[in-house]
Protein backbone atom coordinates (compact mmCIF):
# COMPACT_ATOMS: atom_id res chain seq x y z
CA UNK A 1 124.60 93.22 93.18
CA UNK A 2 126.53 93.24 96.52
CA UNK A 3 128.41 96.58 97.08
CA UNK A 4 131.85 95.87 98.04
CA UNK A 5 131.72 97.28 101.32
CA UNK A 6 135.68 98.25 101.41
CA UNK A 7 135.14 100.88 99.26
CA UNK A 8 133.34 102.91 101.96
CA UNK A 9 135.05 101.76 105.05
CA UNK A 10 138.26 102.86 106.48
CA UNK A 11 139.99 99.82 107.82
CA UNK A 12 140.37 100.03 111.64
CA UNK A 13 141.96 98.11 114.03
CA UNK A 14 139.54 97.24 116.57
CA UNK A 15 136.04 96.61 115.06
CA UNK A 16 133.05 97.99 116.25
CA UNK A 17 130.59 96.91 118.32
CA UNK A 18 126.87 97.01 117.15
CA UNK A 19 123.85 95.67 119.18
CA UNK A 20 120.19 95.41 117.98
CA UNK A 21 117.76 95.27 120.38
CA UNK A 22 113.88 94.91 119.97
CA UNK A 23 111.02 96.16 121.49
CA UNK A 24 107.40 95.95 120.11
CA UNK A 25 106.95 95.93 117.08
CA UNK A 26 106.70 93.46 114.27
CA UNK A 27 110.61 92.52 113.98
CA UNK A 28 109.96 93.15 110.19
CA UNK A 29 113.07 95.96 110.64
CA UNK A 30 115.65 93.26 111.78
CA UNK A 31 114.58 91.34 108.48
CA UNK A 32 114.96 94.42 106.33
CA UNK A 33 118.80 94.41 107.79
CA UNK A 34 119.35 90.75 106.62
CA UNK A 35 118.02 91.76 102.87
CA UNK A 36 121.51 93.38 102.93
CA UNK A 37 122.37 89.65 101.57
CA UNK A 38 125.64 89.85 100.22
CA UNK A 39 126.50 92.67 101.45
CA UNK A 40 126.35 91.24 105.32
CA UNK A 41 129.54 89.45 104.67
CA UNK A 42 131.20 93.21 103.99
CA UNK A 43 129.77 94.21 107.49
CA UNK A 44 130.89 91.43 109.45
CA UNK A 45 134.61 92.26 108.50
CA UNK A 46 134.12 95.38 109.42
CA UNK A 47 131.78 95.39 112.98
CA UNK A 48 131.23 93.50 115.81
CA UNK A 49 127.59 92.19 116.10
CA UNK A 50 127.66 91.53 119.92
CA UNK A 51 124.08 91.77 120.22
CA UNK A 52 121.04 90.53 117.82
CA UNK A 53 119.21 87.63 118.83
CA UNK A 54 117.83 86.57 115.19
CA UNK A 55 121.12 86.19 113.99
CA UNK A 56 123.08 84.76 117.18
CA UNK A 57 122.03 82.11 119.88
CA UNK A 58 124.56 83.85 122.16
CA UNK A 59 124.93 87.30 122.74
CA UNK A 60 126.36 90.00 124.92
CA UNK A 61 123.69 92.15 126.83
CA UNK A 62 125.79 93.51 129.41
CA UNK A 63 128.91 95.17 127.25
CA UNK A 64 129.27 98.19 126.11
CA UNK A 65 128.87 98.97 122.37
CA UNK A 66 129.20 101.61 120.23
CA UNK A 67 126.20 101.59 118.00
CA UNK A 68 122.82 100.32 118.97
CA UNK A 69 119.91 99.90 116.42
CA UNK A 70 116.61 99.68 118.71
CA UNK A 71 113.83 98.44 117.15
CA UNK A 72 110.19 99.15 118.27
CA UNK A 73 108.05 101.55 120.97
CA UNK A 74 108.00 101.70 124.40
CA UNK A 75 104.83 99.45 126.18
CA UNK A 76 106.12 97.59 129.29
CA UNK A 77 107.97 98.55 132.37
CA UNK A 78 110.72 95.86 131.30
CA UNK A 79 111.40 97.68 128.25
CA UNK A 80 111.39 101.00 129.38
CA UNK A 81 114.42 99.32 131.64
CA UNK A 82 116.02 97.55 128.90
CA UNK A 83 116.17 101.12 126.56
CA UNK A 84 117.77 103.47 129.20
CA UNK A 85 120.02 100.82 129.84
CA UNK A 86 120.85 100.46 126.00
CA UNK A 87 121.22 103.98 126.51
CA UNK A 88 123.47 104.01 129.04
CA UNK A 89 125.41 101.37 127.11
CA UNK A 90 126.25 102.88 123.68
CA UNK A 91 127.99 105.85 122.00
CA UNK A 92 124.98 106.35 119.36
CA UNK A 93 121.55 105.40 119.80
CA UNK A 94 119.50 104.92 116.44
CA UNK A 95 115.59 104.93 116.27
CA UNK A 96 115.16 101.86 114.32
CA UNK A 97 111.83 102.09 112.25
CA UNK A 98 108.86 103.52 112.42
CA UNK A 99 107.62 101.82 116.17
CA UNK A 100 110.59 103.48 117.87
CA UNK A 101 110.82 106.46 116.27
CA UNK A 102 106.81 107.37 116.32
CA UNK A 103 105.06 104.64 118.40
CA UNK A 104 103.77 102.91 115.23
CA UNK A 105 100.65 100.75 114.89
CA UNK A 106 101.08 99.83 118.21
CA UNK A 107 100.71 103.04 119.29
CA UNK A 108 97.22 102.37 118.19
CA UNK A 109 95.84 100.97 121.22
CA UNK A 110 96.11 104.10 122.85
CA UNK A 111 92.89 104.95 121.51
CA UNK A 112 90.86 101.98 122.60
CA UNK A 113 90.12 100.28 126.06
CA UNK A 114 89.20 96.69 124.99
CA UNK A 115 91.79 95.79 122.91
CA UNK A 116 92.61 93.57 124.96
CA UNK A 117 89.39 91.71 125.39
CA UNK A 118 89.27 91.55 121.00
CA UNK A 119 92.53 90.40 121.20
CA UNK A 120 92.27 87.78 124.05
CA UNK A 121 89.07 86.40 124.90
CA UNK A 122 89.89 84.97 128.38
CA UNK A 123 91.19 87.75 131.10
CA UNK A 124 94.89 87.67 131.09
CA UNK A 125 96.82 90.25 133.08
CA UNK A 126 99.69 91.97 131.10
CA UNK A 127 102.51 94.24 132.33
CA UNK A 128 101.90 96.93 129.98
CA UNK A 129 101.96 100.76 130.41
CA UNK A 130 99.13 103.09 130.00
CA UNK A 131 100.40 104.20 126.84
CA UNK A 132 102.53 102.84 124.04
CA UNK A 133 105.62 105.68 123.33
CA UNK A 134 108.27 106.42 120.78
CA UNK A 135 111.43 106.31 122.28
CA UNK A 136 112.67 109.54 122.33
CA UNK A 137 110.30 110.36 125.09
CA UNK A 138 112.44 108.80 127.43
CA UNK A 139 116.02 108.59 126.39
CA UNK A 140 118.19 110.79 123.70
CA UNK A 141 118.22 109.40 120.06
CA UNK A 142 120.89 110.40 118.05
CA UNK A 143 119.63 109.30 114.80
CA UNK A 144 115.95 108.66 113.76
CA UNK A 145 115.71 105.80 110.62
CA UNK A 146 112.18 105.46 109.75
CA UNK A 147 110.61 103.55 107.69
CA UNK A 148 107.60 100.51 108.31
CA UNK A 149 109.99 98.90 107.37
CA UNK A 150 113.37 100.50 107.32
CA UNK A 151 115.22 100.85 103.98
CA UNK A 152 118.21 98.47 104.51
CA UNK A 153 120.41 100.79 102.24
CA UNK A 154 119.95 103.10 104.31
CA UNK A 155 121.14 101.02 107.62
CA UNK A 156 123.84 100.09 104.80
CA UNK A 157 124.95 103.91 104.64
CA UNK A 158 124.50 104.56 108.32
CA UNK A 159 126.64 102.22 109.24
CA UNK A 160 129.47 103.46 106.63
CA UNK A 161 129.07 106.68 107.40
CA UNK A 162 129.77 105.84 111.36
CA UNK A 163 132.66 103.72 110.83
CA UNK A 164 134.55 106.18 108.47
CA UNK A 165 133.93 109.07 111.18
CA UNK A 166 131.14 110.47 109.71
CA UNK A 167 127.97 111.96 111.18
CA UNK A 168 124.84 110.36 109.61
CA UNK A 169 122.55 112.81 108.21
CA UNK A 170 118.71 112.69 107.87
CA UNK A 171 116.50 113.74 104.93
CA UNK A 172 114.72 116.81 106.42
CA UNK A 173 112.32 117.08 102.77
CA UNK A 174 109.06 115.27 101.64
CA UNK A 175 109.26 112.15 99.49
CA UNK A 176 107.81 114.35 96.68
CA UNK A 177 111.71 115.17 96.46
CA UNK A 178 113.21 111.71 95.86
CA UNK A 179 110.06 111.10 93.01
CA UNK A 180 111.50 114.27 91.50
CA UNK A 181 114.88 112.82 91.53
CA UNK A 182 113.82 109.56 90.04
CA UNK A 183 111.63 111.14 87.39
CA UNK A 184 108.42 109.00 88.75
CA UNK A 185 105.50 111.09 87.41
CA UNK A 186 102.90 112.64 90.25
CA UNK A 187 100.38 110.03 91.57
CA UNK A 188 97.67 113.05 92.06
CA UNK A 189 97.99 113.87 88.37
CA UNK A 190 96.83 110.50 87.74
CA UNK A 191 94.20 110.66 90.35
CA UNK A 192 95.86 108.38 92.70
CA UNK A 193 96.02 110.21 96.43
CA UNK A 194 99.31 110.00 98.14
CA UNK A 195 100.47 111.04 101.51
CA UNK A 196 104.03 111.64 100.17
CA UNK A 197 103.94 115.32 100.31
CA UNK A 198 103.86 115.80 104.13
CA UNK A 199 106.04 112.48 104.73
CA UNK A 200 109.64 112.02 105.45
CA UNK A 201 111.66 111.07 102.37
CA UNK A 202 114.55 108.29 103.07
CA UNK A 203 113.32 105.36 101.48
CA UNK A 204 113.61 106.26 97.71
CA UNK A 205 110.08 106.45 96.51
CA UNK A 206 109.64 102.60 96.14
CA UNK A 207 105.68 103.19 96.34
CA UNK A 208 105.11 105.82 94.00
CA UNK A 209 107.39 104.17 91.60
CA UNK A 210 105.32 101.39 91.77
CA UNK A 211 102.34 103.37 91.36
CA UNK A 212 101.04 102.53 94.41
CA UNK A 213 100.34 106.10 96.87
CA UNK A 214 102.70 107.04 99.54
CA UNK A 215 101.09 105.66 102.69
CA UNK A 216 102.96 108.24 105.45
CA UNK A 217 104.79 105.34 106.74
CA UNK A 218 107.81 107.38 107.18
CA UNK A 219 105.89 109.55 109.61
CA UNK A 220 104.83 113.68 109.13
CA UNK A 221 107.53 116.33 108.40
CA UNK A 222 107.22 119.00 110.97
CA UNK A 223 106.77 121.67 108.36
CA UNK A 224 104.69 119.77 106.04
CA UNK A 225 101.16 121.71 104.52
CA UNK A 226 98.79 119.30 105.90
CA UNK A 227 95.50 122.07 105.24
CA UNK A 228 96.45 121.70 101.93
CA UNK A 229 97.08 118.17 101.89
CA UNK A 230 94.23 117.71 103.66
CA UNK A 231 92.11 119.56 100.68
CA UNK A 232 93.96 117.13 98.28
CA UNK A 233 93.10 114.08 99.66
CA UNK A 234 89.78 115.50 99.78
CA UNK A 235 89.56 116.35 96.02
CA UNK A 236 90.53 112.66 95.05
CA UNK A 237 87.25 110.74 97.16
CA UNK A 238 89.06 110.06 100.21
CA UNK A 239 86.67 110.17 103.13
CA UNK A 240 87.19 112.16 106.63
CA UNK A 241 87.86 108.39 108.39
CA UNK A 242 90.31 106.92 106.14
CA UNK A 243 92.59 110.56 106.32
CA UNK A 244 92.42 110.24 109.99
CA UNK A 245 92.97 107.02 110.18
CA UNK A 246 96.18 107.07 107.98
CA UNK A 247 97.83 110.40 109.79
CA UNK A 248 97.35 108.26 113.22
CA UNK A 249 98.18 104.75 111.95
CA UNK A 250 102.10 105.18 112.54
CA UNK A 251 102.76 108.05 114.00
CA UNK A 252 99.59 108.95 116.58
CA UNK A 253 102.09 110.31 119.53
CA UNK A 254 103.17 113.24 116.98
CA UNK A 255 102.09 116.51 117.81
CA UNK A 256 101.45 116.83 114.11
CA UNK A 257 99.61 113.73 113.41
CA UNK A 258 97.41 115.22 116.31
CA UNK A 259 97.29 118.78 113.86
CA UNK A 260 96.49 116.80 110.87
CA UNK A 261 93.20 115.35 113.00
CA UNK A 262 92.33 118.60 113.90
CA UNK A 263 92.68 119.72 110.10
CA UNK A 264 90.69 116.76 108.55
CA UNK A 265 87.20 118.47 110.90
CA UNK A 266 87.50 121.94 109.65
């Protein structure tokens, strides 16, 4: 059911201006923001979408705007360019998913050489950098929504909180915490491994509710008990390669997905 977005919002004069602006990644956040369905029409009255080429044939790339939601990690010179410049442009700068906010599964190709041979056969000369970044290694972020893909309520209540003058706050706890909340019964005690433990919480448990693990899509919480994680995982049949492989597959840049490598040999 749509929520009447009224409700939330503080009428103001002059709407604000919101850009989205993509870098590499999948584009599977911008969708997430359309699954707002009814509740787009609520945000139109209420914001200015100068910028977002999926939903406008004509936009505004050299205004300034007061929000911008940038999607995906850092791998060419050209966006490097285009993200300080976004930068530059707007009052509040929000990490947009898991690719911008970690590096994401493209961040994966920092660990091999011939990707680009497996990936295209003839010899093809790309702009790309030497590594594939988060964004925050460059410019400022003021708010980090992850997610592979984002939660849209979340954008939803972002959003509402800016427009009504309010700072936008951040879950700083595990997911463990929302599957509390939601009385969704531990996936360990039913032998299922999980990585929500030592993963951001934001998205509502969706997985877990489903009974399907936590994948760490969210990316590691700085304080999170990966040794004992680790030893979990362990416990439940999951090998040395597939633990690696899912602390590094979206957020490989992170110091602590480099600590949870580290903690998976000892």
């Amino acid at each position: 059911m749509a929520i009447n977005m009224a409700r939330h919002i503080k009428k103001k004069a002059k709407k604000a201006r919101i850009a989205f602006i993509g870098m590499t990644s999948c584009k599977g956040c911008f969708f997430q923001f359309l699954l707002l369905g009814g509740r787009l029409v609520d945000v139109f009255e209420n914001v200015e979408i100068a910028n977002f080429w999926m939903l406008k044939e004509f936009n505004d790339r050299k205004g300034r705007y007061d929000v911008v939601f940038m999607d995906g990690a850092v791998s060419t010179e050209r966006e490097l360019k285009e993200l300080k410049n976004a930068r530059e442009k707007t009052q509040f700068l929000i990490a947009y998913g898991t690719c911008a906010c970690w590096g994401g599964v493209p961040a994966l190709r920092n660990f091999t050489s011939d990707y680009r041979k497996t990936v295209y056969p003839k010899e093809t000369k790309f702009p790309s950098r030497s590594e594939v970044e988060p964004i925050d290694k460059h410019v400022k972020v003021d708010y980090y929504m992850r997610g592979c893909p984002v939660n849209e309520d979340e954008a939803f209540d972002v959003i509402a909180d800016l427009l009504n003058g309010k700072t936008p706050h951040e879950k700083d706890y595990c997911v463990c915490v929302e599957c509390k909340k939601r009385g969704i019964k531990c996936l360990f005690k039913e032998g299922i491994a999980c990585f929500g433990p030592v993963t951001y919480a934001g998205c509502n448990a969706p997985c877990p509710a489903s009974r399907t693990a936590c994948d760490g899509c969210r990316g590691p919480l700085p304080d999170g008990n990966l040794g004992a994680e680790v030893d979990l995982l362990k416990e439940h049949g999951i090998s040395r390669e597939q633990i690696k492989f899912v602390f590094s597959r979206y957020a490989s840049p992170a110091e602590k997905a480099k600590e949870a490598q580290k903690e998976v040999d000892k």
